[in-house]
C-alpha atoms as a PDB file:
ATOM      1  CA  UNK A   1     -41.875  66.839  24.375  1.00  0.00           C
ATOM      2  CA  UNK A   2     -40.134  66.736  21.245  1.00  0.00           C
ATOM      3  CA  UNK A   3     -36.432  66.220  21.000  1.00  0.00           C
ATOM      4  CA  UNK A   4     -34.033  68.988  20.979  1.00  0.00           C
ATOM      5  CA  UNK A   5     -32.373  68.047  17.818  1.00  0.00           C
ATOM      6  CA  UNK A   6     -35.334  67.892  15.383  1.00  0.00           C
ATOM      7  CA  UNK A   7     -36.179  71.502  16.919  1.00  0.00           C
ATOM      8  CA  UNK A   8     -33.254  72.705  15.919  1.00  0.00           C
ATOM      9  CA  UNK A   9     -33.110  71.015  12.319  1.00  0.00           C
ATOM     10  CA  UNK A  10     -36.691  72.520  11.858  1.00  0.00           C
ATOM     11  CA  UNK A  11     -34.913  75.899  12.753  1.00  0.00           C
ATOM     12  CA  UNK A  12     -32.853  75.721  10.285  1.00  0.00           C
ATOM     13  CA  UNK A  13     -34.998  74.395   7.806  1.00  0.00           C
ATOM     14  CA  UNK A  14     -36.930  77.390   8.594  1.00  0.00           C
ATOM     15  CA  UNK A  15     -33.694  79.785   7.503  1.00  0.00           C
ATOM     16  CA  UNK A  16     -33.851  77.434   4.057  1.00  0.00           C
ATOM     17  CA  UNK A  17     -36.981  78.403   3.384  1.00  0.00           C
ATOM     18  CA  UNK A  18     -36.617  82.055   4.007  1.00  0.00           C
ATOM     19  CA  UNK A  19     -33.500  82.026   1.876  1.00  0.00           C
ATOM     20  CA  UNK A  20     -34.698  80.577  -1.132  1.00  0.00           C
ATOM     21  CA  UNK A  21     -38.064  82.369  -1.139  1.00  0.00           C
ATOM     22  CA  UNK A  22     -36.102  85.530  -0.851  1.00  0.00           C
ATOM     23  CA  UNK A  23     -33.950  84.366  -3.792  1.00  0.00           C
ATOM     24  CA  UNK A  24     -37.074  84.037  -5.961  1.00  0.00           C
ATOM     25  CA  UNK A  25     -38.815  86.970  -5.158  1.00  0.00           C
ATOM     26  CA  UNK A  26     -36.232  89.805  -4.411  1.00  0.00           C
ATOM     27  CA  UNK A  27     -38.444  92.075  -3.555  1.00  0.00           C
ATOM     28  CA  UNK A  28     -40.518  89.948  -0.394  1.00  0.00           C
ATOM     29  CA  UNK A  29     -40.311  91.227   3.105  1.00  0.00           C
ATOM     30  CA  UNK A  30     -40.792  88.449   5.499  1.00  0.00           C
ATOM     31  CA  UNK A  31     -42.189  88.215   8.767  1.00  0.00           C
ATOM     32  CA  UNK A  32     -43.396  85.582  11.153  1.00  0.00           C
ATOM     33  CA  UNK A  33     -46.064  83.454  10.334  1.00  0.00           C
ATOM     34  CA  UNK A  34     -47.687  80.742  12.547  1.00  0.00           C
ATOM     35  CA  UNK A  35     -46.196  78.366  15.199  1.00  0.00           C
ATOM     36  CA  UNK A  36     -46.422  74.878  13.404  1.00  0.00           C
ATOM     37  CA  UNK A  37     -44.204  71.932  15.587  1.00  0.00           C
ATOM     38  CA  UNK A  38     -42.947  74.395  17.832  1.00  0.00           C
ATOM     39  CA  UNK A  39     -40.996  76.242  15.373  1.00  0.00           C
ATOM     40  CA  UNK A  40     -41.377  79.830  14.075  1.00  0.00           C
ATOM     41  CA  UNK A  41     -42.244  80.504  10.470  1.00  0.00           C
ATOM     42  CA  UNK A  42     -40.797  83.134   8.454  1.00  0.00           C
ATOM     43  CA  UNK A  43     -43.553  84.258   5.882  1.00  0.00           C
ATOM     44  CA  UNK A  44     -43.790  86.485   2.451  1.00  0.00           C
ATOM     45  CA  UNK A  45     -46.479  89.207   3.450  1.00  0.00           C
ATOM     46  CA  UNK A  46     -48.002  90.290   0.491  1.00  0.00           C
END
């Protein structure tokens, strides 16, 4: 099982993501996209 800590970096990565994609296109509602590594995706639906 993977460690705790690089769950929780992935996490927060995760926010990142979200953040900046929402930065660059305002107008993007995102959702959850697909488990990868035990983490949950936030996703632009189009």
């Amino acid at each position: 099982m993977e460690s705790d800590k690089i769950v929780k970096i992935r996490h927060s990565l995760a926010h990142l993501l979200a953040s900046a994609i929402m930065e660059s296109y305002p107008k993007t509602k995102l959702g959850i996209g697909n488990i990868e590594f035990g983490c949950l995706k936030p996703w632009p639906q189009t």
